[in-house]
N, C-alpha and C. Protein backbone atom coordinates (compact mmCIF):
# COMPACT_ATOMS: atom_id res chain seq x y z
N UNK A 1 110.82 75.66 73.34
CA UNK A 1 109.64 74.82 73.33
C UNK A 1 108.77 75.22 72.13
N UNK A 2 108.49 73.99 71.47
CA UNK A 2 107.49 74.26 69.96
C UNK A 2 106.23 74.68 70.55
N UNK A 3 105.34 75.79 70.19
CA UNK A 3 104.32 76.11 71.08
C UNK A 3 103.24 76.21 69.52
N UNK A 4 102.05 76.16 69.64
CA UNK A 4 101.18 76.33 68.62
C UNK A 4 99.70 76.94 69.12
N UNK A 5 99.03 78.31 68.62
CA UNK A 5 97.95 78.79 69.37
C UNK A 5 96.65 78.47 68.42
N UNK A 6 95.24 78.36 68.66
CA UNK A 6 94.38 77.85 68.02
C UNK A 6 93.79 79.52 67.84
N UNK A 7 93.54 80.00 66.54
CA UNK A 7 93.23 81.55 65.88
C UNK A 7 91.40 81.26 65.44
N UNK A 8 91.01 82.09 66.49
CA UNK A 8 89.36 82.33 65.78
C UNK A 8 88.80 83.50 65.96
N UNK A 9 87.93 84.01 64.79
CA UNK A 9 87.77 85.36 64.43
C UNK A 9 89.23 86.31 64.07
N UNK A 10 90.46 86.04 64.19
CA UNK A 10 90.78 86.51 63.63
C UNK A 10 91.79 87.07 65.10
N UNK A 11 91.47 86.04 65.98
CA UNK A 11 91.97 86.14 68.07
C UNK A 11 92.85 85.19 68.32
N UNK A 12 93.76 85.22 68.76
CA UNK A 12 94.36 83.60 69.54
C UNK A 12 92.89 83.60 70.79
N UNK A 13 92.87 82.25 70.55
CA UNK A 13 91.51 81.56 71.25
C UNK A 13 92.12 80.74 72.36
N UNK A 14 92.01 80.80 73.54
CA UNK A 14 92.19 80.16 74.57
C UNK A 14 93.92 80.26 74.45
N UNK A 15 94.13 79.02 75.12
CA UNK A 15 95.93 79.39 75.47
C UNK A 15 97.04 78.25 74.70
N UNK A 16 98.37 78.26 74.57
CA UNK A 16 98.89 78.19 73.54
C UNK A 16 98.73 76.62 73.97
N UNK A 17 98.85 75.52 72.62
CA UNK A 17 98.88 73.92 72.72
C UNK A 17 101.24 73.75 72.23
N UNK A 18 101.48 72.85 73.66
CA UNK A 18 102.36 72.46 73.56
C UNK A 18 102.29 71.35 71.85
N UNK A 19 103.58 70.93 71.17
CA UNK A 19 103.72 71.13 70.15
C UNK A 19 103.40 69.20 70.08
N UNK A 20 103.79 68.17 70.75
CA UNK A 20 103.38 66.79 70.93
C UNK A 20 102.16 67.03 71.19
N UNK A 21 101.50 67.43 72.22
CA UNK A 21 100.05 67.66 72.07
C UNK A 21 98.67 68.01 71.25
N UNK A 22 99.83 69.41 70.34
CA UNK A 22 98.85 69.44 68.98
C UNK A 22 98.86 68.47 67.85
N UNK A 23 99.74 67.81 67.51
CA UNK A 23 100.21 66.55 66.88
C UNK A 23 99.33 65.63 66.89
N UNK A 24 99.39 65.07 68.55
CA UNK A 24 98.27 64.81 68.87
C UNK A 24 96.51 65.06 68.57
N UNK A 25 96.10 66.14 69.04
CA UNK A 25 95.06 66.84 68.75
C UNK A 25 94.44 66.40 67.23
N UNK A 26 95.93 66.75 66.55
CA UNK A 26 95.45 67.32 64.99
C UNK A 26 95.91 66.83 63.93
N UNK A 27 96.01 65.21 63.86
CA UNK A 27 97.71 64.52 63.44
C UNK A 27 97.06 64.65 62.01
N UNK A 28 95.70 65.34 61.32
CA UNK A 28 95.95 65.68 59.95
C UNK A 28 96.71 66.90 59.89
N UNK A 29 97.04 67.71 60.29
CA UNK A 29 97.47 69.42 60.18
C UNK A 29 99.19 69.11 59.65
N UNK A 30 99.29 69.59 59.30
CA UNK A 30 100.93 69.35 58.73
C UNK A 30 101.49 71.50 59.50
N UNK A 31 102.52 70.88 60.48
CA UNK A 31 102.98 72.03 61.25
C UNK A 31 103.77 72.96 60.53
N UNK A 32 104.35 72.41 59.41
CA UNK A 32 105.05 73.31 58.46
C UNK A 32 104.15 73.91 57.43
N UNK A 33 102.87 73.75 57.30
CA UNK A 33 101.84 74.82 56.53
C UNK A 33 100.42 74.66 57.17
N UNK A 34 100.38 75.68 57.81
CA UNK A 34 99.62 75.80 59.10
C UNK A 34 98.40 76.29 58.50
N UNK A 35 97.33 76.01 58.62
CA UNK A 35 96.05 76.52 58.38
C UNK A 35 95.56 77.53 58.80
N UNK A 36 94.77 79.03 58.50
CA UNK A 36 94.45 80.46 59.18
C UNK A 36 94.09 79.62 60.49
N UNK A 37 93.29 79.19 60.83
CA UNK A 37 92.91 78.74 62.17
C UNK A 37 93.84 78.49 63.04
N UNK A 38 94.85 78.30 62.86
CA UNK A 38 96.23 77.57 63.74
C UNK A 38 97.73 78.65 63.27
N UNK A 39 98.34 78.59 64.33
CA UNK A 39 99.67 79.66 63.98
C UNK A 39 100.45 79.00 65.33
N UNK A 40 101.84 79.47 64.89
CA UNK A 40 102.95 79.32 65.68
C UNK A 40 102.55 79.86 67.02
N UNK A 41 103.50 79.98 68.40
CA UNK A 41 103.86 80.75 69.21
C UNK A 41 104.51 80.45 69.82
N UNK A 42 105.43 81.76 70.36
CA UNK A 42 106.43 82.02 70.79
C UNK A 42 105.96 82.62 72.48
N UNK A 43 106.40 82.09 73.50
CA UNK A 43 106.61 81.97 74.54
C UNK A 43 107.50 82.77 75.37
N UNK A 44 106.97 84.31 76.08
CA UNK A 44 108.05 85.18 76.79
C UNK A 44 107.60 85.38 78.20
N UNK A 45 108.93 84.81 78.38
CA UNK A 45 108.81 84.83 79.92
C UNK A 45 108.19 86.39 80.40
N UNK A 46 108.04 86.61 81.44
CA UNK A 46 107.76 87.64 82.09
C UNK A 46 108.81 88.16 82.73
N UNK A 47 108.62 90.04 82.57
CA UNK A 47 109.97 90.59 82.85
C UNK A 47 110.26 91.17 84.35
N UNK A 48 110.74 91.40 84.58
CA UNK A 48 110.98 91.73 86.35
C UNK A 48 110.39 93.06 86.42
N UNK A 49 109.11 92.87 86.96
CA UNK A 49 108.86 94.02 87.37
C UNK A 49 109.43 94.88 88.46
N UNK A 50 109.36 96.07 88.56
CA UNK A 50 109.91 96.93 89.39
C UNK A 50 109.40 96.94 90.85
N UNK A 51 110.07 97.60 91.68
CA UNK A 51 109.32 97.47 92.98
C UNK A 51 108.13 98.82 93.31
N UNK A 52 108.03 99.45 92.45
CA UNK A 52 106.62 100.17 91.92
C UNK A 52 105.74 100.17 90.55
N UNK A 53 106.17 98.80 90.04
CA UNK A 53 105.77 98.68 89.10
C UNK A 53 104.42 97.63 88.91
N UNK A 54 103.13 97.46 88.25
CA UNK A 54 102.32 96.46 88.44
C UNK A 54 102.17 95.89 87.24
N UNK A 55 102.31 94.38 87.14
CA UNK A 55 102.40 93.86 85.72
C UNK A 55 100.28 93.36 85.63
N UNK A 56 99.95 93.99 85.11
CA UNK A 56 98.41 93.84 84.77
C UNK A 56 97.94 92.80 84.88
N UNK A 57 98.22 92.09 83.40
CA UNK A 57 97.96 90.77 82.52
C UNK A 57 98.83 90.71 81.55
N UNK A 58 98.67 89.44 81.02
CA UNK A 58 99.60 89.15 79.72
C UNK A 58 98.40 88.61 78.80
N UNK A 59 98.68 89.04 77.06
CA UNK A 59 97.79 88.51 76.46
C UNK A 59 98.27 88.03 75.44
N UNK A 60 97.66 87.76 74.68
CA UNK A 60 98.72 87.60 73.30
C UNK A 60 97.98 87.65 72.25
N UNK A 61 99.32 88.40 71.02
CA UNK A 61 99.03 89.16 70.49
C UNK A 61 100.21 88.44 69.43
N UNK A 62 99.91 89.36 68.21
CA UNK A 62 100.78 88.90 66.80
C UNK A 62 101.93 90.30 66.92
N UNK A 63 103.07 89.51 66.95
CA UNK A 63 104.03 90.43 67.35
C UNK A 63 105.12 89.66 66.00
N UNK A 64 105.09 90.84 65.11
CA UNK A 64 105.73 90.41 63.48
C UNK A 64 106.00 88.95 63.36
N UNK A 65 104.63 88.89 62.94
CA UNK A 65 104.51 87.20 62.25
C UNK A 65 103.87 86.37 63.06
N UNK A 66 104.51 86.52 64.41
CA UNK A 66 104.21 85.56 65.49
C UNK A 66 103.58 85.90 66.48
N UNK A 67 102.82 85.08 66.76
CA UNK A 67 101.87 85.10 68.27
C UNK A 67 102.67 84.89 69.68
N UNK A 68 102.32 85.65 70.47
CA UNK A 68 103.56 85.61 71.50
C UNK A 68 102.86 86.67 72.50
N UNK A 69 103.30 86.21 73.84
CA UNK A 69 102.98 86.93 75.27
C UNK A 69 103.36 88.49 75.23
N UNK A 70 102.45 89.11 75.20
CA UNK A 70 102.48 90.58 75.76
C UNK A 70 102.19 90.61 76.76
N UNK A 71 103.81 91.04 78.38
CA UNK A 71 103.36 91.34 79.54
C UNK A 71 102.53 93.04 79.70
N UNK A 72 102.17 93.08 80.24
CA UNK A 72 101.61 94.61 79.97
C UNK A 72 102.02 95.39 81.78
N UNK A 73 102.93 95.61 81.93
CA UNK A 73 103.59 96.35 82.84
C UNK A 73 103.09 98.28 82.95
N UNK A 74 102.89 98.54 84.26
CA UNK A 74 102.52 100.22 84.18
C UNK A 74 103.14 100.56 85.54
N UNK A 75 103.30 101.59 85.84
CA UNK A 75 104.27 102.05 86.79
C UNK A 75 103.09 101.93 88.09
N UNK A 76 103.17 101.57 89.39
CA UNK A 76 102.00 102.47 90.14
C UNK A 76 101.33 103.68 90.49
N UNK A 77 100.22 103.78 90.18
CA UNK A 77 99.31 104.95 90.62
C UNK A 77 100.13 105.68 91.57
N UNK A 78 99.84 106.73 92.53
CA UNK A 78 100.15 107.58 93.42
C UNK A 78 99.65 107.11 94.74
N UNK A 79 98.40 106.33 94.60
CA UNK A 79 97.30 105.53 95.50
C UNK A 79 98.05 104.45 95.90
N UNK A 80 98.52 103.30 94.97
CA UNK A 80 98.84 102.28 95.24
C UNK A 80 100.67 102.31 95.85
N UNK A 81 101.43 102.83 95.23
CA UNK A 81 102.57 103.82 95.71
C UNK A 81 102.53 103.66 97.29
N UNK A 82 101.51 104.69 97.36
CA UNK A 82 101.79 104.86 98.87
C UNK A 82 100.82 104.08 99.75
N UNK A 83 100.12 103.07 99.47
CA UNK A 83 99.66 102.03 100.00
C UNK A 83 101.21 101.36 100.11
N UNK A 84 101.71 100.75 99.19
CA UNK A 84 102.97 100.05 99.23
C UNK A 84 103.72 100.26 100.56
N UNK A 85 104.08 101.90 100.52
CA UNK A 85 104.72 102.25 101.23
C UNK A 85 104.49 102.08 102.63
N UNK A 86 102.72 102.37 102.88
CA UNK A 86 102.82 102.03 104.18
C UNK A 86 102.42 100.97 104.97
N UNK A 87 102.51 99.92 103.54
CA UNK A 87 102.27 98.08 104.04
C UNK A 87 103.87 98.13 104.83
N UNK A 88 105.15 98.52 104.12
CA UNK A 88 106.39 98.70 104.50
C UNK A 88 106.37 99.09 105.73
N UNK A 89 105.96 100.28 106.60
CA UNK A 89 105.76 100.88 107.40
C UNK A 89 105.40 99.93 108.15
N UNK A 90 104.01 99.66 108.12
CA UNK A 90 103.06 98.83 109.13
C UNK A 90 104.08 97.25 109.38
N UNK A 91 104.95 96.90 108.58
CA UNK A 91 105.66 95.67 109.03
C UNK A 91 107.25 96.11 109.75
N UNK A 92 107.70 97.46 109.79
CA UNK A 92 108.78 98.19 110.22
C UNK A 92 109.12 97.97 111.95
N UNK A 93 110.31 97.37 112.11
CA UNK A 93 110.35 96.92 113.79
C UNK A 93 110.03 98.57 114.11
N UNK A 94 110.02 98.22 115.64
CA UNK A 94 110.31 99.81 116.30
C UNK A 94 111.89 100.31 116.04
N UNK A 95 111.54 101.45 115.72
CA UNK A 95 112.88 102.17 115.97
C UNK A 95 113.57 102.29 114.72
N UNK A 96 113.09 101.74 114.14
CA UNK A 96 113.84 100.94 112.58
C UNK A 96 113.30 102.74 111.30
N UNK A 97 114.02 102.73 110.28
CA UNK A 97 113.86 103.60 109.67
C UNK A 97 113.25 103.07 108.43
N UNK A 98 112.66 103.96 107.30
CA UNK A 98 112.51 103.35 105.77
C UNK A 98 112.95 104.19 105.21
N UNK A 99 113.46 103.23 103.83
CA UNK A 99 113.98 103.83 102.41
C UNK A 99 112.64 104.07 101.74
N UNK A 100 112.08 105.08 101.40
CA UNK A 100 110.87 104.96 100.55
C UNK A 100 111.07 104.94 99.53
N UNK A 101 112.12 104.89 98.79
CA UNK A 101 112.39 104.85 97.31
C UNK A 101 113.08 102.90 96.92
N UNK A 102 113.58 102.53 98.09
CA UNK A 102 114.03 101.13 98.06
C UNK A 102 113.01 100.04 98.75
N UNK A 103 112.14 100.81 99.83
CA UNK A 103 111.62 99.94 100.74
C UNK A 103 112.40 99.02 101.65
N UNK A 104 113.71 99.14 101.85
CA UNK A 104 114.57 98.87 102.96
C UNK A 104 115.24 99.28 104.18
N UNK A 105 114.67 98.70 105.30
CA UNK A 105 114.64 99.31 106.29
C UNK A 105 115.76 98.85 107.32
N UNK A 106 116.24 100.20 107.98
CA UNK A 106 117.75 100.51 108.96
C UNK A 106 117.61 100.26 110.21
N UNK A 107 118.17 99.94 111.23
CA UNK A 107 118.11 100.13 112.32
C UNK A 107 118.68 101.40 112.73
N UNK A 108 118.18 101.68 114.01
CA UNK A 108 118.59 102.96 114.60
C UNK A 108 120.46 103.00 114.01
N UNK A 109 120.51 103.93 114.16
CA UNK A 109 122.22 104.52 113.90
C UNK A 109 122.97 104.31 114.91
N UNK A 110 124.35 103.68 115.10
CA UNK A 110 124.86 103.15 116.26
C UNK A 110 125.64 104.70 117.27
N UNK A 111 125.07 104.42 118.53
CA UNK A 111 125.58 105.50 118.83
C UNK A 111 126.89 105.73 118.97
N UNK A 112 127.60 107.56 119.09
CA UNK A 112 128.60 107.41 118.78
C UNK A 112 129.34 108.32 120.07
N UNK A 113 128.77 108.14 121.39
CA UNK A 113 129.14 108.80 122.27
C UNK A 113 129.50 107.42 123.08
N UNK A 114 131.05 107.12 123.70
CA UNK A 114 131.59 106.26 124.41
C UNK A 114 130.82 106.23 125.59
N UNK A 115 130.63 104.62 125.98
CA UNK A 115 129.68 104.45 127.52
C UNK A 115 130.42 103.67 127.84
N UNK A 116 130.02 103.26 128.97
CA UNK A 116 130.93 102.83 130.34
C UNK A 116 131.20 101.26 129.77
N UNK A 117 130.31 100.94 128.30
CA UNK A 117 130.92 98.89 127.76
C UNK A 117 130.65 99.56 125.96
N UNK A 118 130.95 98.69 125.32
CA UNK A 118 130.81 98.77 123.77
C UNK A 118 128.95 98.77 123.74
N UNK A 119 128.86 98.82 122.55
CA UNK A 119 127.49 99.12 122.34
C UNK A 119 126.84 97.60 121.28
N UNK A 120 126.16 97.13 121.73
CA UNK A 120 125.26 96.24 120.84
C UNK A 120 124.17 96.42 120.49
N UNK A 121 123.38 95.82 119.63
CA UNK A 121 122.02 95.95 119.08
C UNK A 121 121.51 94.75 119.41
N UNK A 122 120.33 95.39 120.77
CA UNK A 122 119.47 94.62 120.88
C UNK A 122 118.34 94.23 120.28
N UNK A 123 117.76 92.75 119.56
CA UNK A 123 116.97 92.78 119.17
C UNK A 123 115.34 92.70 119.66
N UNK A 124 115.62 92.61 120.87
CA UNK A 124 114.11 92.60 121.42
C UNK A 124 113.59 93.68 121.34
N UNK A 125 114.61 95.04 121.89
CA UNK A 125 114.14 96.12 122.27
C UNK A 125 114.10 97.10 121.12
N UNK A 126 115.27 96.92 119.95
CA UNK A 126 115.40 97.56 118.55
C UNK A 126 116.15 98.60 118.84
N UNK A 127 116.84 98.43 120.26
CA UNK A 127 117.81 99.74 120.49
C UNK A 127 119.03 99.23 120.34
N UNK A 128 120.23 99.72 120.35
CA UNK A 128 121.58 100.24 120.79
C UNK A 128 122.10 100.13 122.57
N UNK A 129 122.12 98.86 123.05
CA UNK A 129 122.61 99.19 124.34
C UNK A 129 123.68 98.64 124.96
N UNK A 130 124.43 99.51 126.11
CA UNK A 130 125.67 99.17 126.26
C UNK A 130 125.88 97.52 127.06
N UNK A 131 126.65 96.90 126.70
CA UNK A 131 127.12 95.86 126.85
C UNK A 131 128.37 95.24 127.49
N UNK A 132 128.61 94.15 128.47
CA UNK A 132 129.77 94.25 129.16
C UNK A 132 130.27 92.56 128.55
N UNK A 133 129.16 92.08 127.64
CA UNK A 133 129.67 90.68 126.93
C UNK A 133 129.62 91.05 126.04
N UNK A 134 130.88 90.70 125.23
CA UNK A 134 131.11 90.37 123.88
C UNK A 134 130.60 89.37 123.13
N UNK A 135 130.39 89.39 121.57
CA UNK A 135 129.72 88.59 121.07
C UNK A 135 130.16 86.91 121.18
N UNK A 136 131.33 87.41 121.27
CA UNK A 136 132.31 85.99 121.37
C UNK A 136 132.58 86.63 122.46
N UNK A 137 133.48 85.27 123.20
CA UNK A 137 134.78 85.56 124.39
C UNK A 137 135.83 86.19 123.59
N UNK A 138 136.26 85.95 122.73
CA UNK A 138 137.76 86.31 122.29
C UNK A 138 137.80 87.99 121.55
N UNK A 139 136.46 88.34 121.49
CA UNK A 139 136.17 89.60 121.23
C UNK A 139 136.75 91.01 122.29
N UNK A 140 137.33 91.83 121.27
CA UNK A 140 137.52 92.98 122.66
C UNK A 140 137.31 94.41 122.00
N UNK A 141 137.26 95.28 123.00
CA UNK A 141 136.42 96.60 122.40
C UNK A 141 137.54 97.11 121.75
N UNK A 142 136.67 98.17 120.35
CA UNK A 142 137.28 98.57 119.66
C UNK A 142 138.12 99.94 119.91
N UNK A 143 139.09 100.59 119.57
CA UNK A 143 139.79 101.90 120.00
C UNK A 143 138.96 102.93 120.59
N UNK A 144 137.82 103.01 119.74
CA UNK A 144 136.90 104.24 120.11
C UNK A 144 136.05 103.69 121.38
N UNK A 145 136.03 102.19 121.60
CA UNK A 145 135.39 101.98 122.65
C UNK A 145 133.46 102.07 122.40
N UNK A 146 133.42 101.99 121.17
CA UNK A 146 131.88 102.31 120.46
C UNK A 146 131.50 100.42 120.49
N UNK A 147 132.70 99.65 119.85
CA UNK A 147 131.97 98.58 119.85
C UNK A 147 133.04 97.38 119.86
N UNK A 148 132.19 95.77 119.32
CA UNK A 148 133.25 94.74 120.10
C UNK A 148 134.15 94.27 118.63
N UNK A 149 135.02 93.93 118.61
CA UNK A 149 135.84 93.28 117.39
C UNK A 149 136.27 92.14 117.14
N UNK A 150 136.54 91.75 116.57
CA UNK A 150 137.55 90.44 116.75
C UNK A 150 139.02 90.67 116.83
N UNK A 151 139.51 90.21 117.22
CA UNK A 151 140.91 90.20 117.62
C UNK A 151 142.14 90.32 116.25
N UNK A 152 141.50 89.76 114.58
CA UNK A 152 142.01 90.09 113.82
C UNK A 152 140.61 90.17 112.92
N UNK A 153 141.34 91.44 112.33
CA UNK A 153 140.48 92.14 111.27
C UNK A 153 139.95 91.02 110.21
N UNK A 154 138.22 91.20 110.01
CA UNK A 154 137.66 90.34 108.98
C UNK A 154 138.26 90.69 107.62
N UNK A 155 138.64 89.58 106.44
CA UNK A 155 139.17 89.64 105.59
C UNK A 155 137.97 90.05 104.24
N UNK A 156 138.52 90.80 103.26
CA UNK A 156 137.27 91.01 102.10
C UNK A 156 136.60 89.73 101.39
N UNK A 157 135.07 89.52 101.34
CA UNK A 157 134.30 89.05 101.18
C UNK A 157 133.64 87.88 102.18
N UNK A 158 132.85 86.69 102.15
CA UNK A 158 131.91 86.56 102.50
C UNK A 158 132.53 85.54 103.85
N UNK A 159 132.67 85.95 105.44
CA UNK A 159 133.45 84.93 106.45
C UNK A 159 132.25 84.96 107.57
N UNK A 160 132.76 84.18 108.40
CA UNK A 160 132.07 84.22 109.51
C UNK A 160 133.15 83.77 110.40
N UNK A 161 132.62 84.40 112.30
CA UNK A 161 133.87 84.26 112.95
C UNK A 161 133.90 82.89 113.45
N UNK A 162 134.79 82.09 113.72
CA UNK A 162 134.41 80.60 114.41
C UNK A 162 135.53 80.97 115.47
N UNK A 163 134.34 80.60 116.58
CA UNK A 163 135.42 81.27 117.79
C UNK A 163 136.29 79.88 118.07
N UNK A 164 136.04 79.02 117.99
CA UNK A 164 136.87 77.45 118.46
C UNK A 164 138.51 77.51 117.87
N UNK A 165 138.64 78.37 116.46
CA UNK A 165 140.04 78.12 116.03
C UNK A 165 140.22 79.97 116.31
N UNK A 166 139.33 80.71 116.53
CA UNK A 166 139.90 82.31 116.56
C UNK A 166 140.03 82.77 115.67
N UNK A 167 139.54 82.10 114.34
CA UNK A 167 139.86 82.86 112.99
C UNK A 167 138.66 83.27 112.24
N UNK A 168 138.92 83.50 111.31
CA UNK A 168 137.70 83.85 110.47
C UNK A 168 137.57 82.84 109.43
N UNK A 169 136.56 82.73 108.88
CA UNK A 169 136.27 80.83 108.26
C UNK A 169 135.27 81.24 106.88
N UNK A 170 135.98 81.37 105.42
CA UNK A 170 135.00 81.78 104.52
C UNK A 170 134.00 80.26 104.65
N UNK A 171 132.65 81.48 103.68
CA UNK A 171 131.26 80.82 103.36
C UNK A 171 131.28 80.63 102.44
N UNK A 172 131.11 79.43 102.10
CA UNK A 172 131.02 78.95 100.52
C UNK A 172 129.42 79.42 100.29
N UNK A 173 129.56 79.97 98.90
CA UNK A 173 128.29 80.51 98.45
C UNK A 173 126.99 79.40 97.81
């Protein structure tokens, strides 16, 4: 996109004029010899900030030759850090764990002592409890008796089970 910024004192002044618009604006200005008052610009997206990272403002600035978006990115404080962290926290089901370095959070660990049915994860309660239904009908417990399976092993990458044919049924992405 042809972008053009209006220069006073020696500042980009307000924000950049799309390139039909300044044409518009300014249909004496000839765009190929631009007057000190008027200059090109160049247009940068903004970069992915980090998940402890805070992008300030963007301003713009003459970056060799050309006028163009400076994001101004800084890591977080120690303050804001652990504010972050415990907005994470404060939205954390029960029972549930955090990554404080990812901010992604686990459910309890499935237990690994055999009970009298396989073990599911309940979501009301955020526990691990034993179960005498399978997720499907055609489901049956696994060797260790920890949990329920399907009857043939899920294949690598993205399926879901469809119990009507008994198979596994890829997801188109």
């Amino acid at each position: 996109m042809e972008l053009y910024i209006r220069i006073k004192d020696g500042k980009p002044f307000e924000h950049p004029i799309v390139a039909d618009n300044f044409r518009q604006a300014f249909p004496n200005i000839d765009t190929d010899n631009l007057p000190p008052e008027f200059a090109r610009f160049v247009r940068v997206q903004p970069p992915a900030v980090g998940l402890f990272e805070v992008c300030e403002d963007c301003v713009y600035e003459l970056v060799d030759g050309v006028y163009t978006d400076v994001h101004n990115v800084r890591p977080m404080t120690v303050e804001e850090k652990a504010a972050r962290i415990e907005q994470a926290r404060a939205n954390l089901r029960p029972n549930w764990t955090l990554n404080e370095e990812t901010l992604q959070s686990s459910p309890p660990p499935r237990p690994t002592v055999k009970g009298a049915y396989p073990y599911k994860f309940d979501m009301e309660t955020n526990l691990w409890v034993e179960s005498d239904v399978p997720p499907f009908p055609s489901w049956i417990p696994s060797e260790d008796g920890l949990r329920y399976v399907a009857p043939t092993p899920k294949p690598e990458g993205r399926y879901r089970w469809d119990e009507s044919t008994i198979s596994w049924v890829a997801i188109n992405a």
